[in-house]
N, C-alpha and C. Protein backbone atom coordinates (compact mmCIF):
# COMPACT_ATOMS: atom_id res chain seq x y z
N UNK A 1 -8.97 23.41 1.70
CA UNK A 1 -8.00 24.22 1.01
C UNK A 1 -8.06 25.64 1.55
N UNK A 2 -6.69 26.44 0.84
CA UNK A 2 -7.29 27.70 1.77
C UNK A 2 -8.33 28.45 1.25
N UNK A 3 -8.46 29.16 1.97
CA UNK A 3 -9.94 30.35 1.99
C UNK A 3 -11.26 29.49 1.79
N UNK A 4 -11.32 28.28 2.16
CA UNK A 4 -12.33 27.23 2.22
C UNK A 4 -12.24 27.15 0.83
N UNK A 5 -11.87 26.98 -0.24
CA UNK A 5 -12.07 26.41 -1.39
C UNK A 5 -12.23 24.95 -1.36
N UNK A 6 -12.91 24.51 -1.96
CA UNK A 6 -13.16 22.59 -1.96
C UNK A 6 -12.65 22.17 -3.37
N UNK A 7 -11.82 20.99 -3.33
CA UNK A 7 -11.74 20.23 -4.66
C UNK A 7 -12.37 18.83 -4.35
N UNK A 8 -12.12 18.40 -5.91
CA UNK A 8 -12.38 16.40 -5.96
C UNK A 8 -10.98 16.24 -6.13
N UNK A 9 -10.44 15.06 -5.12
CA UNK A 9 -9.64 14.27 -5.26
C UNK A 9 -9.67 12.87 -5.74
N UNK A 10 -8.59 12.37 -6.93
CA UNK A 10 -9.16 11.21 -7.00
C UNK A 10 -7.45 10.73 -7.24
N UNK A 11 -7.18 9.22 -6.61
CA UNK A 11 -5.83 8.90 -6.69
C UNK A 11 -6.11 7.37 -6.24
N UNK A 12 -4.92 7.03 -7.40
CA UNK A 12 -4.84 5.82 -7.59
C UNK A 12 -3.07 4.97 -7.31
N UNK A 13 -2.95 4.00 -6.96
CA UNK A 13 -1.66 3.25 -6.44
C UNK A 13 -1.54 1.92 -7.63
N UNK A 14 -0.44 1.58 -7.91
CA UNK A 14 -0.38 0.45 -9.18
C UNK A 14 -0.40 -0.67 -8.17
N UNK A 15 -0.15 -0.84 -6.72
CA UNK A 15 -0.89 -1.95 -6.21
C UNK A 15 -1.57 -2.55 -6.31
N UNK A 16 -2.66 -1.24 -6.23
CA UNK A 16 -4.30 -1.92 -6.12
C UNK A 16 -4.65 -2.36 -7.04
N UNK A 17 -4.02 -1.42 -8.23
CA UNK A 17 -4.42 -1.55 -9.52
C UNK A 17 -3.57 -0.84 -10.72
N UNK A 18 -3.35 -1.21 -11.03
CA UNK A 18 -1.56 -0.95 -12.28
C UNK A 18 -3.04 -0.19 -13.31
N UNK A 19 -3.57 -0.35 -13.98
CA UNK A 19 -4.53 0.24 -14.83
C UNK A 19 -5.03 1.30 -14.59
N UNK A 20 -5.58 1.24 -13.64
CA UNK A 20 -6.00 2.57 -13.19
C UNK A 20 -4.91 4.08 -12.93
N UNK A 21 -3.91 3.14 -12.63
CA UNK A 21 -2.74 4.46 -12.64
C UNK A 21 -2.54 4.99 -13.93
N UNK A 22 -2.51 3.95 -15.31
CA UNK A 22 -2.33 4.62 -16.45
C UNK A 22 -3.22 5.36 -16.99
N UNK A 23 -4.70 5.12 -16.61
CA UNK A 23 -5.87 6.08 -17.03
C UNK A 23 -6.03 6.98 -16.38
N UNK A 24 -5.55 7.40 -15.29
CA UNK A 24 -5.42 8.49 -14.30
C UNK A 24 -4.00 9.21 -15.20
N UNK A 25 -2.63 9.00 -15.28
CA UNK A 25 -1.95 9.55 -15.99
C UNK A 25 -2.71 10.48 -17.32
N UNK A 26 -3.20 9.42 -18.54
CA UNK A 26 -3.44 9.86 -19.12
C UNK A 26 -5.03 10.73 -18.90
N UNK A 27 -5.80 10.66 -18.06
CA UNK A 27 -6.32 11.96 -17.93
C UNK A 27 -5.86 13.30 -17.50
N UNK A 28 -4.94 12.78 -17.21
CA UNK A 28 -4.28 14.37 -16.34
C UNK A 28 -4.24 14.91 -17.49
N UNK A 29 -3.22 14.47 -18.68
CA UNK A 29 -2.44 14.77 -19.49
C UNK A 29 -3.88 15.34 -20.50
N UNK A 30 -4.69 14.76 -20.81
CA UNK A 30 -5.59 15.41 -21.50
C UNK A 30 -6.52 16.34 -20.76
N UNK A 31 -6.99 16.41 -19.43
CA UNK A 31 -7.60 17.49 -18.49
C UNK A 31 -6.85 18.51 -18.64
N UNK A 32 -5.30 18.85 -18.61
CA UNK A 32 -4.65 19.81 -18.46
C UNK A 32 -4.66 20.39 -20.26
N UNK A 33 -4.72 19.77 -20.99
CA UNK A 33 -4.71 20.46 -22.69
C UNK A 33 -5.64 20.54 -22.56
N UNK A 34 -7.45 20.87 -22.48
CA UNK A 34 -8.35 21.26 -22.70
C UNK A 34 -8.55 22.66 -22.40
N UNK A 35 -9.31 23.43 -23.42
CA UNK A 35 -9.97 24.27 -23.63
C UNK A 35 -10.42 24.84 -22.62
N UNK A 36 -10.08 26.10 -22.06
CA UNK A 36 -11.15 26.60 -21.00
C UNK A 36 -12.28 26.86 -21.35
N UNK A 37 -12.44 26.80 -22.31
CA UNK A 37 -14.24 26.72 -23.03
C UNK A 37 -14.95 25.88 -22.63
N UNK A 38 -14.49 24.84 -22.66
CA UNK A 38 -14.55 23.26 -22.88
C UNK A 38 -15.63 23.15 -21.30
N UNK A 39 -16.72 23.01 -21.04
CA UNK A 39 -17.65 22.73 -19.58
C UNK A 39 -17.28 21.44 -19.16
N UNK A 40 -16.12 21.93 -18.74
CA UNK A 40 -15.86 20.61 -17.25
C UNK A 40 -15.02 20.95 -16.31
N UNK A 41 -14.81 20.25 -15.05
CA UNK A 41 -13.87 20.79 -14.11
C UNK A 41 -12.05 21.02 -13.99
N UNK A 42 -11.96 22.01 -13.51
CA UNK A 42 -10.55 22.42 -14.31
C UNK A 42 -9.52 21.58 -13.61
N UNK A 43 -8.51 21.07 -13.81
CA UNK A 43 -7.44 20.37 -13.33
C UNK A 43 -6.57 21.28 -12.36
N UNK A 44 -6.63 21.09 -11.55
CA UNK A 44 -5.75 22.06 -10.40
C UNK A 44 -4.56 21.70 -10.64
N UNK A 45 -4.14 20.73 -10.53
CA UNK A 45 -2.51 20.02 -10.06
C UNK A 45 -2.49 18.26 -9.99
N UNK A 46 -2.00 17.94 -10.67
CA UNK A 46 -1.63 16.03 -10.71
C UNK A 46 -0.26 15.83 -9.96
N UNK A 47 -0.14 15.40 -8.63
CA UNK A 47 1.17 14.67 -8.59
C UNK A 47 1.69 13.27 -8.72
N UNK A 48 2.91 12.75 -8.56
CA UNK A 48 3.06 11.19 -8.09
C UNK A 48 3.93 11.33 -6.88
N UNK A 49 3.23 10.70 -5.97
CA UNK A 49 4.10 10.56 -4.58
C UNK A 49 4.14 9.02 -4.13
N UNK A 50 5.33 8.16 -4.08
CA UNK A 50 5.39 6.67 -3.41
C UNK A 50 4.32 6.21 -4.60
N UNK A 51 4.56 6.32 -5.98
CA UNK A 51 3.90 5.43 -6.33
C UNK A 51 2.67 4.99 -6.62
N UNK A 52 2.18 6.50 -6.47
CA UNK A 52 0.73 7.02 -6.37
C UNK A 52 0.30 8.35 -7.29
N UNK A 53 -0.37 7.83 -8.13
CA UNK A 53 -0.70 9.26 -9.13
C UNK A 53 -2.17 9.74 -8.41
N UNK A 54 -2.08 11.13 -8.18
CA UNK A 54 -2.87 11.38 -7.55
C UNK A 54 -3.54 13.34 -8.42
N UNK A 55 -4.63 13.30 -8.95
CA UNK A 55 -5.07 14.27 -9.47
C UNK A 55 -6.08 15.00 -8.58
N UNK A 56 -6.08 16.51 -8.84
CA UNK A 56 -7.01 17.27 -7.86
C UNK A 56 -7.83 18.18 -8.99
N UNK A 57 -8.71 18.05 -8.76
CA UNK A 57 -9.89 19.06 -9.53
C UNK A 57 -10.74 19.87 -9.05
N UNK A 58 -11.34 21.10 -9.45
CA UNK A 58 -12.22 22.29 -9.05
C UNK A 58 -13.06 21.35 -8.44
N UNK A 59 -13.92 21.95 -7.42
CA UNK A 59 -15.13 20.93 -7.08
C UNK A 59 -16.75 21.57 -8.30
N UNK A 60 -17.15 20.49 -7.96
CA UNK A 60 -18.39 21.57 -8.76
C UNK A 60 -19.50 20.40 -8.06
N UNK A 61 -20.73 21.72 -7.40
CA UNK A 61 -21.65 20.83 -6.80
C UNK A 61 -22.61 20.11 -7.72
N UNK A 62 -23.07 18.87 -7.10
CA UNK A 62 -23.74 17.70 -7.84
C UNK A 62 -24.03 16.65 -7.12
N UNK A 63 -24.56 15.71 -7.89
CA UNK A 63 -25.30 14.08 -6.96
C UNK A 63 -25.08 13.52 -7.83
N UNK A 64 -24.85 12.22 -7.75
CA UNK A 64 -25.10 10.67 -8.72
C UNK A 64 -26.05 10.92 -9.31
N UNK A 65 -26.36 10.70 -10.67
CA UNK A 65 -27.91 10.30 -11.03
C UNK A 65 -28.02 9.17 -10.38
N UNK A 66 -30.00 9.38 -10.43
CA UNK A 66 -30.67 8.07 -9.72
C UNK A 66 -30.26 6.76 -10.13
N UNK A 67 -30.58 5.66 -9.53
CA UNK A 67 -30.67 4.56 -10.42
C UNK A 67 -32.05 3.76 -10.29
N UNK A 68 -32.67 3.42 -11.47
CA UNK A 68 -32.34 3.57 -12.59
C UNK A 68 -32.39 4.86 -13.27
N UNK A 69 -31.90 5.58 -14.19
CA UNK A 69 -31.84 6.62 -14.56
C UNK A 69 -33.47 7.18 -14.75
N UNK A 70 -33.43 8.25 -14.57
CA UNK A 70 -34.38 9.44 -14.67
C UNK A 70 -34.61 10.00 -16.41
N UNK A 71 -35.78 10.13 -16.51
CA UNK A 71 -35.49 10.51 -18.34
C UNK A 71 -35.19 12.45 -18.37
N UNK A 72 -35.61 12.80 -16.72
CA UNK A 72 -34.57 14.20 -16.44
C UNK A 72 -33.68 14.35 -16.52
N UNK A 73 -33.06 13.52 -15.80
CA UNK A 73 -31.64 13.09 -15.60
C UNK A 73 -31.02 12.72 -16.89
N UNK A 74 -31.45 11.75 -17.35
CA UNK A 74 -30.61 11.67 -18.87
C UNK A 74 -30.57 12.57 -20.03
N UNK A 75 -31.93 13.22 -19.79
CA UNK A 75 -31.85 14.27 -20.65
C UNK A 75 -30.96 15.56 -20.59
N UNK A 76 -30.50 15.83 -19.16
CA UNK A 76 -29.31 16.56 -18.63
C UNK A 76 -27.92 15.95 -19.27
N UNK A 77 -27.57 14.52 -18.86
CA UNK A 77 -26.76 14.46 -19.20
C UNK A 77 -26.20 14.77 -20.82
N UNK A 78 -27.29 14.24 -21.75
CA UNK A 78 -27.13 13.98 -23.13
C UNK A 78 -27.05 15.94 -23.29
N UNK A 79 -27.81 16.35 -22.93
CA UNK A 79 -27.47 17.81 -23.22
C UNK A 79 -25.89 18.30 -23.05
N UNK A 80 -25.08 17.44 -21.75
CA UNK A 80 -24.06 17.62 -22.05
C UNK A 80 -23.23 17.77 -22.41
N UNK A 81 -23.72 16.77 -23.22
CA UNK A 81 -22.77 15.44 -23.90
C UNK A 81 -22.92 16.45 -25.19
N UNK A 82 -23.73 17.06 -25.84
CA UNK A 82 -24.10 17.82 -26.76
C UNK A 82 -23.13 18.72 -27.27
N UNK A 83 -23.17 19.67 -25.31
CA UNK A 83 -22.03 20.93 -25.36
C UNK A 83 -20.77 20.31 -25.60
N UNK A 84 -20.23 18.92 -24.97
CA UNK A 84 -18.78 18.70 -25.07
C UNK A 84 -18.28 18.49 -26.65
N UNK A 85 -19.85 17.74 -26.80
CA UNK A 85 -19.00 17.75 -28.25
C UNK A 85 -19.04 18.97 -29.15
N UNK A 86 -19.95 19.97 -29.11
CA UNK A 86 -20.01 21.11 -29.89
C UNK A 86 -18.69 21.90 -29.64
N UNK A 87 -18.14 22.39 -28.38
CA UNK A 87 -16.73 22.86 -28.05
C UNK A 87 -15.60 21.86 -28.02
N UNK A 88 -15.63 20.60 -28.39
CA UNK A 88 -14.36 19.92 -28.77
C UNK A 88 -14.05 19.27 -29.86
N UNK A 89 -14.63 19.76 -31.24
CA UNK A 89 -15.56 19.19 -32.43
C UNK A 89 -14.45 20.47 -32.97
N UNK A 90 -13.58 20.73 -33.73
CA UNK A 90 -12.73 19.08 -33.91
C UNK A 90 -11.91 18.85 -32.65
N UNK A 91 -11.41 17.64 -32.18
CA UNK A 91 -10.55 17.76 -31.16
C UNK A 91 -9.55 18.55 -30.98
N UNK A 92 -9.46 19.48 -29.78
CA UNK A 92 -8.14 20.28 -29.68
C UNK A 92 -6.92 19.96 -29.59
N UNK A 93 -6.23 18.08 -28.91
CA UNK A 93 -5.93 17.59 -28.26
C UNK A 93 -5.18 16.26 -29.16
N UNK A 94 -4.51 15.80 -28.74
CA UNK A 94 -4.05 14.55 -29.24
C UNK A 94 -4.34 13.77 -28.39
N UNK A 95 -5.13 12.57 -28.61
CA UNK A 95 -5.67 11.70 -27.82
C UNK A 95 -6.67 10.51 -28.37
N UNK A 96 -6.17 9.64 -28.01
CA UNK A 96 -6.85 8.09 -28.86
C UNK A 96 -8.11 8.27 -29.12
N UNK A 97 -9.00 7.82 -29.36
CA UNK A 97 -10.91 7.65 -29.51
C UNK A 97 -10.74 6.18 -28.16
N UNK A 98 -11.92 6.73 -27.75
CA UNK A 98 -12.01 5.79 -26.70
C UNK A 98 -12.51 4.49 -27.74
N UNK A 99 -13.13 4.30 -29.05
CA UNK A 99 -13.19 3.07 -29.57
C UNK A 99 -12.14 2.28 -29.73
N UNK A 100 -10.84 2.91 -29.84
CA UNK A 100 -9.76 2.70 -30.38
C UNK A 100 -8.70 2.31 -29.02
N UNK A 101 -8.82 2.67 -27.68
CA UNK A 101 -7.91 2.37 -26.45
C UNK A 101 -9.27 1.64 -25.83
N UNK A 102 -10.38 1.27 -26.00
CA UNK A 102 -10.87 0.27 -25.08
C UNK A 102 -11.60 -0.87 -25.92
N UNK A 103 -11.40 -0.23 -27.30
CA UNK A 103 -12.21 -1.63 -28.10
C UNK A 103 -13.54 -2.15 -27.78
N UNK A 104 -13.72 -3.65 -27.78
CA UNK A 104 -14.71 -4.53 -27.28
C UNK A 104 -15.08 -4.28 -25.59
N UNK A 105 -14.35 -3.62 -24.91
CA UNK A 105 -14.71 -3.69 -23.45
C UNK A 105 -15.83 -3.18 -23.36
N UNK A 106 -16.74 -1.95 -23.68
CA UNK A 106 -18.10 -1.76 -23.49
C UNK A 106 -18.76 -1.85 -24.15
N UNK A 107 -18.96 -3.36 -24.41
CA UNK A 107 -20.29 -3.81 -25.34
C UNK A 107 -20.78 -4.49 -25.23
N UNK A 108 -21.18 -5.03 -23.87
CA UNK A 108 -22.19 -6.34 -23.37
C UNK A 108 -23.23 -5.89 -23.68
N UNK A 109 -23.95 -5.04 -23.48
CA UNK A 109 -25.24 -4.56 -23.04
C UNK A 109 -25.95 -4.69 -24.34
N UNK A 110 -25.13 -3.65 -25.55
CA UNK A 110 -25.13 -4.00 -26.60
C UNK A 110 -25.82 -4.84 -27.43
N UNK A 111 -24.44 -6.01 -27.18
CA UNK A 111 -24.47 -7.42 -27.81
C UNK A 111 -25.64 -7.71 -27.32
N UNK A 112 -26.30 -8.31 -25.93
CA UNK A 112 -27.40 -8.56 -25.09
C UNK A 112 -28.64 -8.12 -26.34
N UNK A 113 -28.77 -7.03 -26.38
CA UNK A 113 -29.76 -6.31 -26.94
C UNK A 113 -29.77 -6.32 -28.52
N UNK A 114 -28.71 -6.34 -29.53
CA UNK A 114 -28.52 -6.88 -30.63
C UNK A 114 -28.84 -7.96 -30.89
N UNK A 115 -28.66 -9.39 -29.91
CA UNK A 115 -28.63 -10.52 -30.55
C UNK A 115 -30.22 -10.72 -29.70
N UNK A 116 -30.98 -10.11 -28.78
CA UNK A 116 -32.48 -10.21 -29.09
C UNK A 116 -33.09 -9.61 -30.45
N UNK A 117 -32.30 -8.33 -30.64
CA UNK A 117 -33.50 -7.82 -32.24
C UNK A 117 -32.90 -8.55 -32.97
N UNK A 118 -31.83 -9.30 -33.12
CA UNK A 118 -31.46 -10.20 -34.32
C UNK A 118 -32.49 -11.34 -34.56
N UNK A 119 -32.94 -12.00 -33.78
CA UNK A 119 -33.91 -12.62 -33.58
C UNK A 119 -32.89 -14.71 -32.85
N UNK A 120 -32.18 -13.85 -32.22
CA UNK A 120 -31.36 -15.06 -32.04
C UNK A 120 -31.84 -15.73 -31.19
N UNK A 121 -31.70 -17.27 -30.89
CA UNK A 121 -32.54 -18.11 -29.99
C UNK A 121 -32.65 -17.52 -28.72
N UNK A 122 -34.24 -17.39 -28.36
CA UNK A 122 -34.43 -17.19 -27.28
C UNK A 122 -33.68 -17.17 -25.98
N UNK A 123 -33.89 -18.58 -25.88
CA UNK A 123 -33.27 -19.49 -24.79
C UNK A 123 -31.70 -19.03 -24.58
N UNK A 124 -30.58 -19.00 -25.68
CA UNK A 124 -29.41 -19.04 -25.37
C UNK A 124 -29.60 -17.01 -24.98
N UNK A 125 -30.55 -16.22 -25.32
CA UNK A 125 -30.12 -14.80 -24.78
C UNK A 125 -30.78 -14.56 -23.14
N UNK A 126 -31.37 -15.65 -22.79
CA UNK A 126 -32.34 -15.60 -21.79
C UNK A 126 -30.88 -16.19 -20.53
N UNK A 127 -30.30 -16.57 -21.19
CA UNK A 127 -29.21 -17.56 -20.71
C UNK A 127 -27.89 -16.64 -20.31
N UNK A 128 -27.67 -15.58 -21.21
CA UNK A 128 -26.69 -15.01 -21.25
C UNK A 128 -27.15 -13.78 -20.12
N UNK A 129 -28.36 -13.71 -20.76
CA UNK A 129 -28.60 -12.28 -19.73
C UNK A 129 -28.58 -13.07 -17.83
N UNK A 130 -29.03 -14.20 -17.82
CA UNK A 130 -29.32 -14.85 -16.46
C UNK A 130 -27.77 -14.86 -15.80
N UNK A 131 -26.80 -15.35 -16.95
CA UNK A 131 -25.61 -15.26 -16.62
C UNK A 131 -24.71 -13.89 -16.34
N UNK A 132 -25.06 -13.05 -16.99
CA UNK A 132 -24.59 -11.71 -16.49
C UNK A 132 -25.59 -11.18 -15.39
N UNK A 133 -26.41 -11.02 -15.32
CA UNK A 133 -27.50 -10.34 -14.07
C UNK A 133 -26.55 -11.05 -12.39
N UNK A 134 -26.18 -12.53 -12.87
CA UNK A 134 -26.10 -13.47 -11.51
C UNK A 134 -24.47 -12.90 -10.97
N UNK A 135 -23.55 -12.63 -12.81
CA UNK A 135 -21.82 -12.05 -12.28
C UNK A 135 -22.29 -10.96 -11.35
N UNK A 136 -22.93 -10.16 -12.20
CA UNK A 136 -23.28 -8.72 -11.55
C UNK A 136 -23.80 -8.52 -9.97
N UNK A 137 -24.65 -9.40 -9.47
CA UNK A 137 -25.19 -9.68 -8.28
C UNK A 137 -24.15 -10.15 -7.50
N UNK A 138 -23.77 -11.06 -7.74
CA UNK A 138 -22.48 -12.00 -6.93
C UNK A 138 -21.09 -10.87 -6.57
N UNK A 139 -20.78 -10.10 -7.47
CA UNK A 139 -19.78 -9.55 -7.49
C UNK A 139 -20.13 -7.93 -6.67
N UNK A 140 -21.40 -7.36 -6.91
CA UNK A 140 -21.46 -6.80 -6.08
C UNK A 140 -21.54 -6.91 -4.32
N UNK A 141 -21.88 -8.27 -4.06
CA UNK A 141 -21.52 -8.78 -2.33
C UNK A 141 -20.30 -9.11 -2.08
N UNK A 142 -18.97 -8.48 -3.41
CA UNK A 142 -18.07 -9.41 -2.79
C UNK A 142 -17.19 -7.99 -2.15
N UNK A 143 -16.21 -7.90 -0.93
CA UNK A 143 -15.44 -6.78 -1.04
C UNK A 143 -14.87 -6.03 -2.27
N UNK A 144 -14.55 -4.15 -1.83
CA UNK A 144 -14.21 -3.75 -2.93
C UNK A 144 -12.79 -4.07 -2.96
N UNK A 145 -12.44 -4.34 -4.20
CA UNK A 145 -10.80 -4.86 -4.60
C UNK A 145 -10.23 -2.85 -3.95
N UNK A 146 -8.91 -3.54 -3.78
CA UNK A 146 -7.84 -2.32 -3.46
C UNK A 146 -7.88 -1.15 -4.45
N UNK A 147 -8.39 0.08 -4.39
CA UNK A 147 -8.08 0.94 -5.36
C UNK A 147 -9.52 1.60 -5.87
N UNK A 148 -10.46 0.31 -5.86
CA UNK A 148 -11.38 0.85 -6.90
C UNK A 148 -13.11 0.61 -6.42
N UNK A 149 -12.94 1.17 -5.11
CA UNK A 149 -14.08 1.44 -4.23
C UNK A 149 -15.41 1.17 -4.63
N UNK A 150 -15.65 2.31 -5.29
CA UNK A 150 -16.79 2.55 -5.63
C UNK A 150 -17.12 0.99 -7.15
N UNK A 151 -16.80 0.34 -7.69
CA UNK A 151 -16.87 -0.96 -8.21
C UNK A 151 -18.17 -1.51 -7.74
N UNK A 152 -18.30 -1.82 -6.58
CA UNK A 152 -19.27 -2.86 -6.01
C UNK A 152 -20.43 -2.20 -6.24
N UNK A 153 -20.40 -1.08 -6.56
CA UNK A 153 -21.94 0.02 -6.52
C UNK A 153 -21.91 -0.18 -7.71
N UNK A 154 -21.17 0.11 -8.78
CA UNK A 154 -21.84 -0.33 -9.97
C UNK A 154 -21.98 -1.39 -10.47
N UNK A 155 -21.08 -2.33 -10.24
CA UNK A 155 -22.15 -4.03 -10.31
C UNK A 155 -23.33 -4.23 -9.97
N UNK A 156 -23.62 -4.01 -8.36
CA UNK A 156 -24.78 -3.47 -7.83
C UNK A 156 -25.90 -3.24 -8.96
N UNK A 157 -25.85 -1.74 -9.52
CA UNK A 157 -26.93 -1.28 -10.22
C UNK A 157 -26.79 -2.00 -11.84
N UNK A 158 -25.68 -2.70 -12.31
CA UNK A 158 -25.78 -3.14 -13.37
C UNK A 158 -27.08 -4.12 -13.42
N UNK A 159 -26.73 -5.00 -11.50
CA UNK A 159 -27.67 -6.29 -11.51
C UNK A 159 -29.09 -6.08 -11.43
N UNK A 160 -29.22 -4.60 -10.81
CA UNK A 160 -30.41 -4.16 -10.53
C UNK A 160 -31.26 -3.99 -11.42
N UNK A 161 -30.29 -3.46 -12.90
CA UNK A 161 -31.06 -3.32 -14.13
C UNK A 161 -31.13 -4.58 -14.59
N UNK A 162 -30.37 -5.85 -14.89
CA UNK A 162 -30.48 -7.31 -15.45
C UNK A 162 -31.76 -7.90 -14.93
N UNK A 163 -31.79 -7.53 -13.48
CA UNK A 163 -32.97 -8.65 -12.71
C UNK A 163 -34.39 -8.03 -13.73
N UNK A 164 -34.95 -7.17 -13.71
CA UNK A 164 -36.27 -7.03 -13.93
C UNK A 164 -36.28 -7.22 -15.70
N UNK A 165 -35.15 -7.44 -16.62
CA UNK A 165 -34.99 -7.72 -18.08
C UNK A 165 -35.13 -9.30 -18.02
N UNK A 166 -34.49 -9.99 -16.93
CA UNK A 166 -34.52 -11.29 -16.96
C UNK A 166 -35.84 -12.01 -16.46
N UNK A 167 -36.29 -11.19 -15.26
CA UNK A 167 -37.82 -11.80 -14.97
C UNK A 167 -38.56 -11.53 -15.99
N UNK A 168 -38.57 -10.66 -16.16
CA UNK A 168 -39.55 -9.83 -18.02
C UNK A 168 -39.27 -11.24 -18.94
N UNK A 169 -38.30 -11.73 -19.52
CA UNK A 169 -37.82 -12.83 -20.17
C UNK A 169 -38.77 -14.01 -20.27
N UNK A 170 -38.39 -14.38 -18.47
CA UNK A 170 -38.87 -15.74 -17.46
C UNK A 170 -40.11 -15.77 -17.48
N UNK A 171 -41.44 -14.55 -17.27
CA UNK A 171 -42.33 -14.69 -17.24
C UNK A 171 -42.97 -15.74 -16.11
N UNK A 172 -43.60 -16.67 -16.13
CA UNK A 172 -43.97 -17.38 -15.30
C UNK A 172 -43.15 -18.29 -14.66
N UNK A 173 -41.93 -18.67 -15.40
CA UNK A 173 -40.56 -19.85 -14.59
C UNK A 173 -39.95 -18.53 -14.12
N UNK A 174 -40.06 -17.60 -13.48
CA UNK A 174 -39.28 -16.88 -12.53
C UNK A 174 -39.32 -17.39 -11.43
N UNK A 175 -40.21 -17.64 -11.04
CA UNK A 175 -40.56 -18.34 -9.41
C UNK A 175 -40.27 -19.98 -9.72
């Protein structure tokens, strides 16, 4: 950009993926009503060109956390998570609850972990977790689908975390 300024670009095509264009829309739309108070990166400019929503943001330097997470690292993040909610408490914004626009979609891990302290049969959670650890593995060797690159890396580390919960499980029938 000029005078060397750097942004993040991130843009999505309803080809690759029709979903992702609408959650890209609607972030724009809520990135741009936030608070300059608010600690996160500022929305430069969203266009659509051919069919392509494409958003640009301040850069701000950083790394992935590790995987598996760091209790530094998480403790950074949750501190975050602290400030966002202390400066957006009450919401400034009109905008769904993510319980409410994604429902049941993030709650495997959850469930997994509920229906062990429930005290539910062994065997069928030993089963479920073997069965998700193996999607997770499999799907990370497979190409990334059109659109959504970075995917295979987090299957990847999902499986990375399943394998050593499931050998933990297996105990001696691991081998």
């Amino acid at each position: 950009m000029a005078g060397g300024r750097r942004a993040f670009v991130k843009a999505a095509d309803p080809e690759g993926n029709s979903e992702t264009v609408e959650i890209y829309r609607a972030e724009a739309r809520i990135a741009a009503a936030l608070p300059h108070t608010a600690p996160v990166p500022r929305l430069i400019t969203t266009f659509e060109q051919d069919g392509w929503v494409v958003l640009l943001f301040e850069h701000v330097d950083g790394r992935l956390p590790a995987e598996p997470w760091r209790p530094d690292e998480l403790a950074r993040v949750l501190a975050m998570v602290n400030d966002l909610s202390a400066t957006l408490t009450p919401c400034p914004i009109e905008a769904p609850a993510v319980a409410d626009r994604y429902g049941d979609m993030f709650q495997g891990w959850r469930r997994l972990v509920a229906a062990r302290d429930a005290e539910a049969d062994p065997d069928a959670v030993t089963a479920v977790l073997a069965a998700m650890a193996g999607y997770f593995v499999r799907q990370a060797r497979q190409p990334a689908p059109p659109g959504l690159p970075t995917l295979r890396a987090f299957q990847g580390a999902q499986g990375r975390t399943a394998l050593p919960w499931l050998r933990s499980r297996l105990g001696e029938r691991w081998s």
